[in-house]
PDB file of N, CA and C in Angstrom:
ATOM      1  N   UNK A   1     120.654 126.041  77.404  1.00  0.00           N
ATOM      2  CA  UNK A   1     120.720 124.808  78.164  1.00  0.00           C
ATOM      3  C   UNK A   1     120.657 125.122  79.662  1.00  0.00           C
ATOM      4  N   UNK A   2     120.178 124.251  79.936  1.00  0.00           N
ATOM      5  CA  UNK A   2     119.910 124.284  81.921  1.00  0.00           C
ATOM      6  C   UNK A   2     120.388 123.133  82.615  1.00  0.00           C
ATOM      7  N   UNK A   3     120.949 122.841  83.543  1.00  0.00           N
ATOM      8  CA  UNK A   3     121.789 121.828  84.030  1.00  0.00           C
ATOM      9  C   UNK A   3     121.538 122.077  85.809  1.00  0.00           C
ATOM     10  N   UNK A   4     120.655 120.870  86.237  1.00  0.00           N
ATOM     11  CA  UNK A   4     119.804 121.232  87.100  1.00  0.00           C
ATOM     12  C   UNK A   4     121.524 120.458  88.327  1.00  0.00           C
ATOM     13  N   UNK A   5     121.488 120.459  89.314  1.00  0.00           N
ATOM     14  CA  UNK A   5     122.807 120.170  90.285  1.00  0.00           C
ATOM     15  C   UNK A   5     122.525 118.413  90.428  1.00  0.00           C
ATOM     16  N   UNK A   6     121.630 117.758  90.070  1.00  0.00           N
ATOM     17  CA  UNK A   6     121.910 116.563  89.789  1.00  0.00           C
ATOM     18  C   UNK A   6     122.534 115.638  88.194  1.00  0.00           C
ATOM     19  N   UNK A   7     122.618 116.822  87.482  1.00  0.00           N
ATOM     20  CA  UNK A   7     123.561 116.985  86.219  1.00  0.00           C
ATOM     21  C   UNK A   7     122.709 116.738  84.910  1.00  0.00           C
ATOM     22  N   UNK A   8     121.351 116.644  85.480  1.00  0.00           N
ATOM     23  CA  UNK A   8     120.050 116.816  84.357  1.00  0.00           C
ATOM     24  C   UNK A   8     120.894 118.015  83.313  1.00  0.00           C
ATOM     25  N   UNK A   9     120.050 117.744  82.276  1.00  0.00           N
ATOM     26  CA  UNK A   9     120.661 118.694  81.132  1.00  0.00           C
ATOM     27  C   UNK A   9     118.647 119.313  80.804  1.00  0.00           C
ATOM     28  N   UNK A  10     118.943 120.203  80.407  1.00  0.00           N
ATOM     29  CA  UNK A  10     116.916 120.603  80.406  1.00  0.00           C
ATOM     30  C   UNK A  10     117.452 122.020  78.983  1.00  0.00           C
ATOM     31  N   UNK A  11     116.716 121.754  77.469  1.00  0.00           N
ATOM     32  CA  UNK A  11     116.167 122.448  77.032  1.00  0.00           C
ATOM     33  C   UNK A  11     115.543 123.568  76.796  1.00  0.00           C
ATOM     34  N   UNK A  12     114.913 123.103  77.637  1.00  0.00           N
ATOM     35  CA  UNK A  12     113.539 124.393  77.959  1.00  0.00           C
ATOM     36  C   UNK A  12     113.532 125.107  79.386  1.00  0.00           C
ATOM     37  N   UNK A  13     113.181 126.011  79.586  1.00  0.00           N
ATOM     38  CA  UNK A  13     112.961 126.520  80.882  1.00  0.00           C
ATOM     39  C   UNK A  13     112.286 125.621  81.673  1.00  0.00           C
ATOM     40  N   UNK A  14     110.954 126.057  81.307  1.00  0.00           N
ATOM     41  CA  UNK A  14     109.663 125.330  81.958  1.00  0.00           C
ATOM     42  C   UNK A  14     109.966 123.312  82.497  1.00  0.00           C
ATOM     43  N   UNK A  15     110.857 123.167  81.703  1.00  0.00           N
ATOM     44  CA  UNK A  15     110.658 121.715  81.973  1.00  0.00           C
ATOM     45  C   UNK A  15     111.952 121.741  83.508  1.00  0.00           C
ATOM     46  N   UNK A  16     113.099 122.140  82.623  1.00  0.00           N
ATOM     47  CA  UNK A  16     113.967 122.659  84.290  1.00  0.00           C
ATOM     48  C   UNK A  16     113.491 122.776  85.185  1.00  0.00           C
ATOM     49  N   UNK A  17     112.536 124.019  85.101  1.00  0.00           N
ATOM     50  CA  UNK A  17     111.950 124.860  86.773  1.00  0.00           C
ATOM     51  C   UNK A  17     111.100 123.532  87.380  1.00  0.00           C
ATOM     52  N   UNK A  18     110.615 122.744  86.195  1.00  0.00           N
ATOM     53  CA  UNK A  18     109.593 121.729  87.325  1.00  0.00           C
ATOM     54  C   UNK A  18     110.002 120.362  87.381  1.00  0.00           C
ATOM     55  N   UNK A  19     111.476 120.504  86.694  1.00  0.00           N
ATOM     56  CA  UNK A  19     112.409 119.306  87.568  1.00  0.00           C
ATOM     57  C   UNK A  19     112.609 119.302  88.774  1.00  0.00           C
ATOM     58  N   UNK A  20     113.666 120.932  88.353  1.00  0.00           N
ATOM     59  CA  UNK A  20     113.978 121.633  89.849  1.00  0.00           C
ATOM     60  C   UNK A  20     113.398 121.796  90.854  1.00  0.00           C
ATOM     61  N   UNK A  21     111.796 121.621  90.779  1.00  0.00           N
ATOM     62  CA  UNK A  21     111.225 121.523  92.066  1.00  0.00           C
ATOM     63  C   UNK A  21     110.987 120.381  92.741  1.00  0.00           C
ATOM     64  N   UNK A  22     111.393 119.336  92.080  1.00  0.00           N
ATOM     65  CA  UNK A  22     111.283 117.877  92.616  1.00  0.00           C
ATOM     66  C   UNK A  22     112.769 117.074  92.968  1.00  0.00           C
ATOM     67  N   UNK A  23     113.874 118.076  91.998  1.00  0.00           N
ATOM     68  CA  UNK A  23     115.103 117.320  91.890  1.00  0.00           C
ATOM     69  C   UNK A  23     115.640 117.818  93.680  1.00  0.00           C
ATOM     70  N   UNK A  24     115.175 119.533  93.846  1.00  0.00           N
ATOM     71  CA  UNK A  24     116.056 120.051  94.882  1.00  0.00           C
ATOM     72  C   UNK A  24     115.320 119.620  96.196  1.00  0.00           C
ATOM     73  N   UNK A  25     114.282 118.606  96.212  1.00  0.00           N
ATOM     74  CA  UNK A  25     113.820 118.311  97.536  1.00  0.00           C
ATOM     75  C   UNK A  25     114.800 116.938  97.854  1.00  0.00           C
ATOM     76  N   UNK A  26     114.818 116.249  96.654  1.00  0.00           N
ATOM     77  CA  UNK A  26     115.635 115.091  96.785  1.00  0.00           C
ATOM     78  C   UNK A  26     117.237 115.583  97.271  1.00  0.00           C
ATOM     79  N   UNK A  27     117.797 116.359  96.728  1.00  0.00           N
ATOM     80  CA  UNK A  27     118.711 117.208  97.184  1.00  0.00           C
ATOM     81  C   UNK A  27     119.032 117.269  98.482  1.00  0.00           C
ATOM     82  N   UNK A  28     118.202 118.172  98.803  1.00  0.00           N
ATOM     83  CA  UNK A  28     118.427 118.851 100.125  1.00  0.00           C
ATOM     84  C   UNK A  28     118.500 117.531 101.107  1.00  0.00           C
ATOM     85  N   UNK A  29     117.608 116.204 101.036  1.00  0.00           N
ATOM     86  CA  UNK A  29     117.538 115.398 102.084  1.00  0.00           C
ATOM     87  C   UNK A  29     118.464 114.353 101.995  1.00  0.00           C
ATOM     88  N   UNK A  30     119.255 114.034 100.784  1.00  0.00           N
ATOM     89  CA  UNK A  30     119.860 113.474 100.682  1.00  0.00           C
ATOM     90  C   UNK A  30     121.243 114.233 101.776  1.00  0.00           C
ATOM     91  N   UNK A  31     121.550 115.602 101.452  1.00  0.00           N
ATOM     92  CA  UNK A  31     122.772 116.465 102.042  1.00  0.00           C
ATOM     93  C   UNK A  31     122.302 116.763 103.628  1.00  0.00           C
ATOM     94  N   UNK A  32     120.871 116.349 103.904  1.00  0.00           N
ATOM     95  CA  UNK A  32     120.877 116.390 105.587  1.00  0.00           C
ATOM     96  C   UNK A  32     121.153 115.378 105.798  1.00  0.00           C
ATOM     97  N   UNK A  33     121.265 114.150 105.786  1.00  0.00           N
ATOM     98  CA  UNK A  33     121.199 113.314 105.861  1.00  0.00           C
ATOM     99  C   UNK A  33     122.775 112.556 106.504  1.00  0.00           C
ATOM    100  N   UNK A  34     123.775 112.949 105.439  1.00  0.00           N
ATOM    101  CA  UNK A  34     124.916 112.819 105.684  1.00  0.00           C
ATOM    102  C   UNK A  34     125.170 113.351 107.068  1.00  0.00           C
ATOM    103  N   UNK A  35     124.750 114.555 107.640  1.00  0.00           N
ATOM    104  CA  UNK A  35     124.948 115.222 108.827  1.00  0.00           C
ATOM    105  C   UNK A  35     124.153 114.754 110.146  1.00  0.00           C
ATOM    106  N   UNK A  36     122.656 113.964 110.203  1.00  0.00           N
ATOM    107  CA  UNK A  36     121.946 113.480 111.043  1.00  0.00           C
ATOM    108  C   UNK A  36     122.748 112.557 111.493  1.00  0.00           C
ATOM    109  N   UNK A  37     123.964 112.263 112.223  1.00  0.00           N
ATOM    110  CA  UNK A  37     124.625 111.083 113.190  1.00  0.00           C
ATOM    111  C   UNK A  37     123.766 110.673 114.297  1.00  0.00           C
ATOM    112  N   UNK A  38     123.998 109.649 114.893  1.00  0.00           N
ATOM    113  CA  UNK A  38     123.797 109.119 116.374  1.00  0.00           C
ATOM    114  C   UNK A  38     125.083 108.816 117.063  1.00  0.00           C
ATOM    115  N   UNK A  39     126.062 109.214 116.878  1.00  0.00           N
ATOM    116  CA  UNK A  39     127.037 108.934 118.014  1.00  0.00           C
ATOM    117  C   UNK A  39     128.137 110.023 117.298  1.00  0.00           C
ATOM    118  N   UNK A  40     129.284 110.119 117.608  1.00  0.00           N
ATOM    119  CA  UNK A  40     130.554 110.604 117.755  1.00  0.00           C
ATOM    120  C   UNK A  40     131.926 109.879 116.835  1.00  0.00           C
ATOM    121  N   UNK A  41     131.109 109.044 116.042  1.00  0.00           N
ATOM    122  CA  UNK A  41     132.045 108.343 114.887  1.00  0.00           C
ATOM    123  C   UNK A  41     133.488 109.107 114.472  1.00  0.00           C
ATOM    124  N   UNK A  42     134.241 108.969 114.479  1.00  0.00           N
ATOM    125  CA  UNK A  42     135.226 110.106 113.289  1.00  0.00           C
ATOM    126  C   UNK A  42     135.057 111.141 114.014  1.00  0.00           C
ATOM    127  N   UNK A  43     134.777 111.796 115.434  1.00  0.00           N
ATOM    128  CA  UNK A  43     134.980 113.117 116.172  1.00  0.00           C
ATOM    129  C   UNK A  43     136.078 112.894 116.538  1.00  0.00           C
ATOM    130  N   UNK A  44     136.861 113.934 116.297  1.00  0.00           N
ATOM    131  CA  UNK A  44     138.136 114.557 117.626  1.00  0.00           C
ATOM    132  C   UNK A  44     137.139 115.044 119.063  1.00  0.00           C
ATOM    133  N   UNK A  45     138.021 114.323 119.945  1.00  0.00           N
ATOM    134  CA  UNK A  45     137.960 114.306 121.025  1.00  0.00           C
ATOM    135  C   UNK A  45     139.172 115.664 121.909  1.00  0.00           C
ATOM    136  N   UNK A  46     138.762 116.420 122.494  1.00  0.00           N
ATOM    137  CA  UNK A  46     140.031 117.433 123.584  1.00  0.00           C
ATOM    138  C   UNK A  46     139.387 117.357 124.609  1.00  0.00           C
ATOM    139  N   UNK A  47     139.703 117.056 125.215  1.00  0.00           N
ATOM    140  CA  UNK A  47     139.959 116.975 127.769  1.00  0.00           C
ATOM    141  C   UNK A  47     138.750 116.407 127.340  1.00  0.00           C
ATOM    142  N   UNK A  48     138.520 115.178 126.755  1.00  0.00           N
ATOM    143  CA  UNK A  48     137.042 114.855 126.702  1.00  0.00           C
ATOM    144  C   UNK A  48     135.528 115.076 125.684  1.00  0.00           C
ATOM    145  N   UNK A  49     135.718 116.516 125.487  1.00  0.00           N
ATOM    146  CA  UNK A  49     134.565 116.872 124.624  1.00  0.00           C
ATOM    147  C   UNK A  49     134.306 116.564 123.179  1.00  0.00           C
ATOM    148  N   UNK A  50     133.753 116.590 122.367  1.00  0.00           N
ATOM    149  CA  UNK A  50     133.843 116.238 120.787  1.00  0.00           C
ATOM    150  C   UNK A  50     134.190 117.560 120.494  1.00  0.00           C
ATOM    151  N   UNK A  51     134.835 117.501 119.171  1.00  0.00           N
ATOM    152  CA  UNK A  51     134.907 118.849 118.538  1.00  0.00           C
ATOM    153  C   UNK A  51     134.356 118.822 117.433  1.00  0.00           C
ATOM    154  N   UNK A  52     133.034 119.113 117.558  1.00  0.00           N
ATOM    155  CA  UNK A  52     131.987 119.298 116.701  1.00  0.00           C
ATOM    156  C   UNK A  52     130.769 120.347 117.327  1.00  0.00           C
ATOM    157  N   UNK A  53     130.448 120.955 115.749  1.00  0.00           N
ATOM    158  CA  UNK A  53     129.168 122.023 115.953  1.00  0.00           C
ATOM    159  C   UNK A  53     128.017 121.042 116.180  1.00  0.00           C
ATOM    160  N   UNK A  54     127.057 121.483 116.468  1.00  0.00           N
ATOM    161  CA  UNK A  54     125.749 121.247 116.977  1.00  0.00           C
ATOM    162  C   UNK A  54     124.679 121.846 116.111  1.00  0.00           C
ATOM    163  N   UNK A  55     123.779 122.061 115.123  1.00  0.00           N
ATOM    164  CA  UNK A  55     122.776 122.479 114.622  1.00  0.00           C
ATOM    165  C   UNK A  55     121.497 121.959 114.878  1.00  0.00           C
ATOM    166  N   UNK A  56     120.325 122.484 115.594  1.00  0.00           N
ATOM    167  CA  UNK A  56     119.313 121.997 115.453  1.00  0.00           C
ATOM    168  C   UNK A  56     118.182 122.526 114.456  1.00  0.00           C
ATOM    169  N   UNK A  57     117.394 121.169 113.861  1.00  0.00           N
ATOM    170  CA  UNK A  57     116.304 121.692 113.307  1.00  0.00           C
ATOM    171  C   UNK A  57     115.686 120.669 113.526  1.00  0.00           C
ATOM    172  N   UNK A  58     114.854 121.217 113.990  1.00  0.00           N
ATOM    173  CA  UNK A  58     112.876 121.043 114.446  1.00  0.00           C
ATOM    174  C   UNK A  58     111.869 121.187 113.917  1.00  0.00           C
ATOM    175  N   UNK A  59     112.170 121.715 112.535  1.00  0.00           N
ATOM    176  CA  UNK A  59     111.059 121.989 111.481  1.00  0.00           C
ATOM    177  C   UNK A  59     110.252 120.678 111.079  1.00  0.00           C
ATOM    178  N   UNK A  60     110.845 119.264 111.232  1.00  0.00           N
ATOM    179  CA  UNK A  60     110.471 118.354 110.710  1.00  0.00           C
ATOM    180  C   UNK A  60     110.027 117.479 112.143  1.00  0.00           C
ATOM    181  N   UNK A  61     109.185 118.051 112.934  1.00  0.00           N
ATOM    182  CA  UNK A  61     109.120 117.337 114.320  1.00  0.00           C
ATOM    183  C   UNK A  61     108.110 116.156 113.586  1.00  0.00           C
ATOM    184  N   UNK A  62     107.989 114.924 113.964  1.00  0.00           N
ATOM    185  CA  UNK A  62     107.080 113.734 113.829  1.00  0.00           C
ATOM    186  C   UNK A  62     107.052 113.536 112.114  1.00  0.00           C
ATOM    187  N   UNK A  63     108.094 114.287 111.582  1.00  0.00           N
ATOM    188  CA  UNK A  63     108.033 113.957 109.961  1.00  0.00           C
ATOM    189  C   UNK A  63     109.363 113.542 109.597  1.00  0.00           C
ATOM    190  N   UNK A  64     109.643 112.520 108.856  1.00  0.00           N
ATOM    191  CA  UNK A  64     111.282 112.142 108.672  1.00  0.00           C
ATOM    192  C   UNK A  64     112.327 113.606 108.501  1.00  0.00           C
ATOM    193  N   UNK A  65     111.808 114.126 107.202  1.00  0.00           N
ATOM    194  CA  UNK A  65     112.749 115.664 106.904  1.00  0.00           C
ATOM    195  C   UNK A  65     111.535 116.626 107.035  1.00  0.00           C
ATOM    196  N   UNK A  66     111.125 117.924 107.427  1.00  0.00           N
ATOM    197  CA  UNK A  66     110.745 118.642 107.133  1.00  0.00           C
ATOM    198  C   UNK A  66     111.828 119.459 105.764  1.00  0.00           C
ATOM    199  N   UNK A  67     111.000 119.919 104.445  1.00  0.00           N
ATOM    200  CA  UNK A  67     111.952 120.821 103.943  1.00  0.00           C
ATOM    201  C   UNK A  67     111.922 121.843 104.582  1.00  0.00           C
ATOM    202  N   UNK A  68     113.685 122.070 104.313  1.00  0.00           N
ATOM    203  CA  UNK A  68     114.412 123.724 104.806  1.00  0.00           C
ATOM    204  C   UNK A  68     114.133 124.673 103.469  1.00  0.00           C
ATOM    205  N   UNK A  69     113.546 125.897 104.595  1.00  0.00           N
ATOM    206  CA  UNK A  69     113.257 127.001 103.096  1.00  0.00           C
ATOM    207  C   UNK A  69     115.296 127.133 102.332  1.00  0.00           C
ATOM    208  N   UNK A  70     114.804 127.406 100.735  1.00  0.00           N
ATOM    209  CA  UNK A  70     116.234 127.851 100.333  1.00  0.00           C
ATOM    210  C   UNK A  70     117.011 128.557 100.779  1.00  0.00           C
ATOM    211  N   UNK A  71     116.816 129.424 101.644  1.00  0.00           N
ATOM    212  CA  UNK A  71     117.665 130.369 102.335  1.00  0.00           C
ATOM    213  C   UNK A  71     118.113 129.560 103.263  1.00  0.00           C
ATOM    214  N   UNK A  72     117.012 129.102 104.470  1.00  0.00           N
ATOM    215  CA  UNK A  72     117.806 128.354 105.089  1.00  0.00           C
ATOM    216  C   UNK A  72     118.884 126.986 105.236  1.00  0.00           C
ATOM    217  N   UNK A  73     118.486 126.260 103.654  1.00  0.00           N
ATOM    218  CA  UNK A  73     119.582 124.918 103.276  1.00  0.00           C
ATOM    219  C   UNK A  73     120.652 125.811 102.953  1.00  0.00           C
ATOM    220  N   UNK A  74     120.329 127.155 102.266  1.00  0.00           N
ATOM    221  CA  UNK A  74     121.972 127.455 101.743  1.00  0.00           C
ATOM    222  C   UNK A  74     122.660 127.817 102.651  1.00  0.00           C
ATOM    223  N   UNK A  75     122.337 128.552 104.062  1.00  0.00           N
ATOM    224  CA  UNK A  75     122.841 128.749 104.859  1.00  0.00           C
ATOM    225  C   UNK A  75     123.352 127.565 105.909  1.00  0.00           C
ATOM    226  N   UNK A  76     122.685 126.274 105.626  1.00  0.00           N
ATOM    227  CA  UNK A  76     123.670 125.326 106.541  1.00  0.00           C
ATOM    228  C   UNK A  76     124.379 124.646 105.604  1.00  0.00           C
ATOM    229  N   UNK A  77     124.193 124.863 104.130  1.00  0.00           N
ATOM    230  CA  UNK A  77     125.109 124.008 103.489  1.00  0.00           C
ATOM    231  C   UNK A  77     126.566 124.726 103.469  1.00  0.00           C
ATOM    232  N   UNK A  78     125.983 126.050 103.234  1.00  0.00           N
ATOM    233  CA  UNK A  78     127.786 127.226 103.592  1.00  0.00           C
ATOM    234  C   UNK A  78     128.420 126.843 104.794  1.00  0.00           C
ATOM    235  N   UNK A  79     127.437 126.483 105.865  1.00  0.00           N
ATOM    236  CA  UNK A  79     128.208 126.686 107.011  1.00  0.00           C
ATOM    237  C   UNK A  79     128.941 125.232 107.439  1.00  0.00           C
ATOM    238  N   UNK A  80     128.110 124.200 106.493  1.00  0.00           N
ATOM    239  CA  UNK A  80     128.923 123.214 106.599  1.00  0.00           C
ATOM    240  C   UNK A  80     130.539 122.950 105.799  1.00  0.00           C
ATOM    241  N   UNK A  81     130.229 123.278 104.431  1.00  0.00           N
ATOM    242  CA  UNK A  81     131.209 123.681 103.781  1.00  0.00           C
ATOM    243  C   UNK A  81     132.669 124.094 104.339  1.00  0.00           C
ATOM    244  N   UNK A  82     132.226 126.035 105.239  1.00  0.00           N
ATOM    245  CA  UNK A  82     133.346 126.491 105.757  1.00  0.00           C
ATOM    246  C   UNK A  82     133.854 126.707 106.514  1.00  0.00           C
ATOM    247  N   UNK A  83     133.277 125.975 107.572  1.00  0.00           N
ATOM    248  CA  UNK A  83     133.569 125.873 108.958  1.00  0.00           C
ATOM    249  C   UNK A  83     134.861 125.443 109.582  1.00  0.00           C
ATOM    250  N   UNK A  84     135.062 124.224 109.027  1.00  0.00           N
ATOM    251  CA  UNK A  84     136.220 123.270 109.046  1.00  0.00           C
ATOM    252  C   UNK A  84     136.055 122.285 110.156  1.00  0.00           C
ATOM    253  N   UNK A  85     135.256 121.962 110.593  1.00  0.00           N
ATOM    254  CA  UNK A  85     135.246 121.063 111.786  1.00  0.00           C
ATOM    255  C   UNK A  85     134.097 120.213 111.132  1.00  0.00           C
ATOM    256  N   UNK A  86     133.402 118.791 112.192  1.00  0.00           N
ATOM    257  CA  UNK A  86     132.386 118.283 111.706  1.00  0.00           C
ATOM    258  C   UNK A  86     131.245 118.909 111.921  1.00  0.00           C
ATOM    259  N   UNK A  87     130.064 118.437 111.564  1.00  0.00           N
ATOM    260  CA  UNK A  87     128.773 119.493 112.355  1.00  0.00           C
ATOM    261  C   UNK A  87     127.974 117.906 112.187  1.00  0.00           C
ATOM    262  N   UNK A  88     127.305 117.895 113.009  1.00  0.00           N
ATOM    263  CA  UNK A  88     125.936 117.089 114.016  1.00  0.00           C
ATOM    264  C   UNK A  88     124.626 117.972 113.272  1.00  0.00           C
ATOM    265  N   UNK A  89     123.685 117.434 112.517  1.00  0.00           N
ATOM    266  CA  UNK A  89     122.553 117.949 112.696  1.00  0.00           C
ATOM    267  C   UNK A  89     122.097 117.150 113.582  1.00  0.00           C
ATOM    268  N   UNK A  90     120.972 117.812 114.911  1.00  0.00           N
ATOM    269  CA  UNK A  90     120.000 117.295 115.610  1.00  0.00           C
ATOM    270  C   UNK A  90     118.327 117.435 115.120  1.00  0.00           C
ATOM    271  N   UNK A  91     117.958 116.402 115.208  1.00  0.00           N
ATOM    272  CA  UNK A  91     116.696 116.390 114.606  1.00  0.00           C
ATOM    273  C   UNK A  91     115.695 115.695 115.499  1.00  0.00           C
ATOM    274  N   UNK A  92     114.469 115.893 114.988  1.00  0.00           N
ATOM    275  CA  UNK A  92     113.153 114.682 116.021  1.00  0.00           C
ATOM    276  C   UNK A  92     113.353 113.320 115.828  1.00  0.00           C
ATOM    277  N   UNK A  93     114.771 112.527 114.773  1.00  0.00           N
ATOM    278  CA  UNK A  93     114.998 111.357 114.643  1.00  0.00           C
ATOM    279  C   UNK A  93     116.033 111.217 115.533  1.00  0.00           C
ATOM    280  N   UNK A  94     117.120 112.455 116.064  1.00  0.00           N
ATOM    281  CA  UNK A  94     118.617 111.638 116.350  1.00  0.00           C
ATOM    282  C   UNK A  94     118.539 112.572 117.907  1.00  0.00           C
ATOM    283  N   UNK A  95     117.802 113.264 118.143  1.00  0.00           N
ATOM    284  CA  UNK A  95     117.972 113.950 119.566  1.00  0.00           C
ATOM    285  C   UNK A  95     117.581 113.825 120.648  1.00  0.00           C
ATOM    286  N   UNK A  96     117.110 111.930 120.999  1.00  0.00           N
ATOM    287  CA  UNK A  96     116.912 111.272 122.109  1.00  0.00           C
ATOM    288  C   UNK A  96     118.724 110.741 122.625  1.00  0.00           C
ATOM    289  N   UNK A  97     119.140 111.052 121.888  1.00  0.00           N
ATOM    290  CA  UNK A  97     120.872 110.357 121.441  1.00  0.00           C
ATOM    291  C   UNK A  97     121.671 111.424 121.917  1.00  0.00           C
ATOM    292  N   UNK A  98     121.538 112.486 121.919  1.00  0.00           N
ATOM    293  CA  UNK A  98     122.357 113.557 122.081  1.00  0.00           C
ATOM    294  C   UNK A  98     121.822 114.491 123.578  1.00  0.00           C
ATOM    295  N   UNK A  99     120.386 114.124 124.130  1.00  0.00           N
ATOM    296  CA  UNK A  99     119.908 115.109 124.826  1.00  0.00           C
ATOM    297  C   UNK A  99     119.621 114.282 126.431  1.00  0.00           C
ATOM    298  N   UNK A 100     119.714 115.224 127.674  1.00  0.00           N
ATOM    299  CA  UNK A 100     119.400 114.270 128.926  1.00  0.00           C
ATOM    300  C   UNK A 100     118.131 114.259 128.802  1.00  0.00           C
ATOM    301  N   UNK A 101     117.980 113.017 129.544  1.00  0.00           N
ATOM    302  CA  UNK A 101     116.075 112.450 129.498  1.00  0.00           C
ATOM    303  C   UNK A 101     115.448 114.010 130.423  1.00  0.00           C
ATOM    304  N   UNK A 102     114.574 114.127 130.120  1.00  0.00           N
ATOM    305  CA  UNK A 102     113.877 114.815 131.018  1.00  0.00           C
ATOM    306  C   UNK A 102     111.859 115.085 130.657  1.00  0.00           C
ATOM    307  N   UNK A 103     111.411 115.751 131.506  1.00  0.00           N
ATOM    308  CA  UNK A 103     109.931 115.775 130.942  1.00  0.00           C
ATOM    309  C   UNK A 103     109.802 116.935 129.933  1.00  0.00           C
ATOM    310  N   UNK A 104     111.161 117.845 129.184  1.00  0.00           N
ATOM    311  CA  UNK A 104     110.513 118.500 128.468  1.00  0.00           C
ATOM    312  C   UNK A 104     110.080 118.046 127.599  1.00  0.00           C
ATOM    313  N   UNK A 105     109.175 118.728 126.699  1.00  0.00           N
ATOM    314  CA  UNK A 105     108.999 117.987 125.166  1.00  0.00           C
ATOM    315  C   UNK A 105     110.087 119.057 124.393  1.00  0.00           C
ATOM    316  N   UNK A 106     109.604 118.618 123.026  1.00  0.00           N
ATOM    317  CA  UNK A 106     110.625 118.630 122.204  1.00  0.00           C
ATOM    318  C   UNK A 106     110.120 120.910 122.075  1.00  0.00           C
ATOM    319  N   UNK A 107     109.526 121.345 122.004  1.00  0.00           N
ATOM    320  CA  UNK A 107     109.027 122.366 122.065  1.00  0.00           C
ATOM    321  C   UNK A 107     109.662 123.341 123.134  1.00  0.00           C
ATOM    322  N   UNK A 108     110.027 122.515 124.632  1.00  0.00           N
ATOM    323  CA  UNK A 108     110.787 123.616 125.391  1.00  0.00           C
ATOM    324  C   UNK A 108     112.420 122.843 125.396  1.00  0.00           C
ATOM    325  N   UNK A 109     112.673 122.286 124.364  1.00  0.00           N
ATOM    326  CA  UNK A 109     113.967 122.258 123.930  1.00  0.00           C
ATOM    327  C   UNK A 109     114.881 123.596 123.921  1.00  0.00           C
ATOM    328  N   UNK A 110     113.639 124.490 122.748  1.00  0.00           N
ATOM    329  CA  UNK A 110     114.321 125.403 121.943  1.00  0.00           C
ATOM    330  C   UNK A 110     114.425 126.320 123.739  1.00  0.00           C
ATOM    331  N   UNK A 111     113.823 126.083 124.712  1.00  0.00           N
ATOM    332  CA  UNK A 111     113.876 127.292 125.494  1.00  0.00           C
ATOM    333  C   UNK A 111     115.221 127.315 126.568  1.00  0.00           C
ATOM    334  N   UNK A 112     115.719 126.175 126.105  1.00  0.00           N
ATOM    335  CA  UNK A 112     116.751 125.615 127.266  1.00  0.00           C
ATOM    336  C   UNK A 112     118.013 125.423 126.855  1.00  0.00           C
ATOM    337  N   UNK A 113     118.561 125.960 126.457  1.00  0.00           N
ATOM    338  CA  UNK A 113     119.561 125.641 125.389  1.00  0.00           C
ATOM    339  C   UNK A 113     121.007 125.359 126.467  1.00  0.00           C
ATOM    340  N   UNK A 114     121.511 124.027 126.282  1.00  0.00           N
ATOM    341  CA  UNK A 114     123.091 123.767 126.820  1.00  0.00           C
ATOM    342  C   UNK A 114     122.268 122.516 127.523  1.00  0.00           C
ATOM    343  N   UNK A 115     121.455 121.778 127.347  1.00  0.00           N
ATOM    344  CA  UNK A 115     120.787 120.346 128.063  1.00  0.00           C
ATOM    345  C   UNK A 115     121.254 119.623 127.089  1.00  0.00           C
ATOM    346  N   UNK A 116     122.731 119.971 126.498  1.00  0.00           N
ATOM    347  CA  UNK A 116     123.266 118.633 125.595  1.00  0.00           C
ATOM    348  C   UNK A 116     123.875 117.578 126.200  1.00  0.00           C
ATOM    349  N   UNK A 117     123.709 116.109 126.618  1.00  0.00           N
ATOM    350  CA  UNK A 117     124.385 115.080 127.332  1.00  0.00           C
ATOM    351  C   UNK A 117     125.413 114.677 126.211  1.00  0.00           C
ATOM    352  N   UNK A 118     126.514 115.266 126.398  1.00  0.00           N
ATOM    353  CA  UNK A 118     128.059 114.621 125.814  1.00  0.00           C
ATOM    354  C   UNK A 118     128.741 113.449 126.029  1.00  0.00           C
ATOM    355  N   UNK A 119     128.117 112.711 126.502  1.00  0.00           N
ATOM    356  CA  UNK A 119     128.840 111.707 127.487  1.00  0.00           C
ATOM    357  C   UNK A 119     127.958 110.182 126.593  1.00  0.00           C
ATOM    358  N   UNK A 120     128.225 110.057 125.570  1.00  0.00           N
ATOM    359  CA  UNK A 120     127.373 109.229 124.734  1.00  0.00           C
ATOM    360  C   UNK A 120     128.050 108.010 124.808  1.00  0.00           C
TER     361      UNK A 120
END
């Protein structure tokens, strides 16, 4: 028996593996999803700042989700997991919300890192 993480039950291999390739895209965007905010809802606040991580991904620029390779969902799903604080994904949907206006594009984002406007 095979028991795919949306609690499918699968028989056979073959029919699993090509659930699994349709079940874990639904997956993954459903679990970014929860993390894509636009504001500071439910943050702790100290002398002002949120106390929350920051993750960006850019893989999905002008596309709702880009998929994250498996290595990389398992690695933000761990890190969401054990972190203990909230975490912010920033994305090409929520990072006009989080970032100061300026003429970069979204491309010399990655080169500038700390142009986060906190003050939302």
């Amino acid at each position: 028996m095979y028991k795919c993480l949306c609690s499918e039950i699968f028989n056979k291999p073959h029919y699993f593996k090509a659930h699994q390739n349709i079940c874990s895209d639904i997956i993954q965007e459903n679990f970014l999803k929860q993390y894509e905010k636009t504001n500071f809802d439910n943050i702790e606040f100290i002398n002002g700042v949120p106390k929350v991580v920051f993750v960006c991904w850019f893989g999905g620029y002008k596309v709702d989700h880009q998929k994250m390779s498996k290595n990389r969902f398992a690695a933000f799903k761990s890190l969401v997991e054990k972190i203990g604080i909230p975490v912010i994904l920033i994305t090409s949907k929520n990072f006009p919300r989080f970032f100061i206006k300026s003429h970069l594009s979204i491309n010399h984002l990655t080169y500038y890192p700390g142009i986060i406007n906190l003050t939302i």
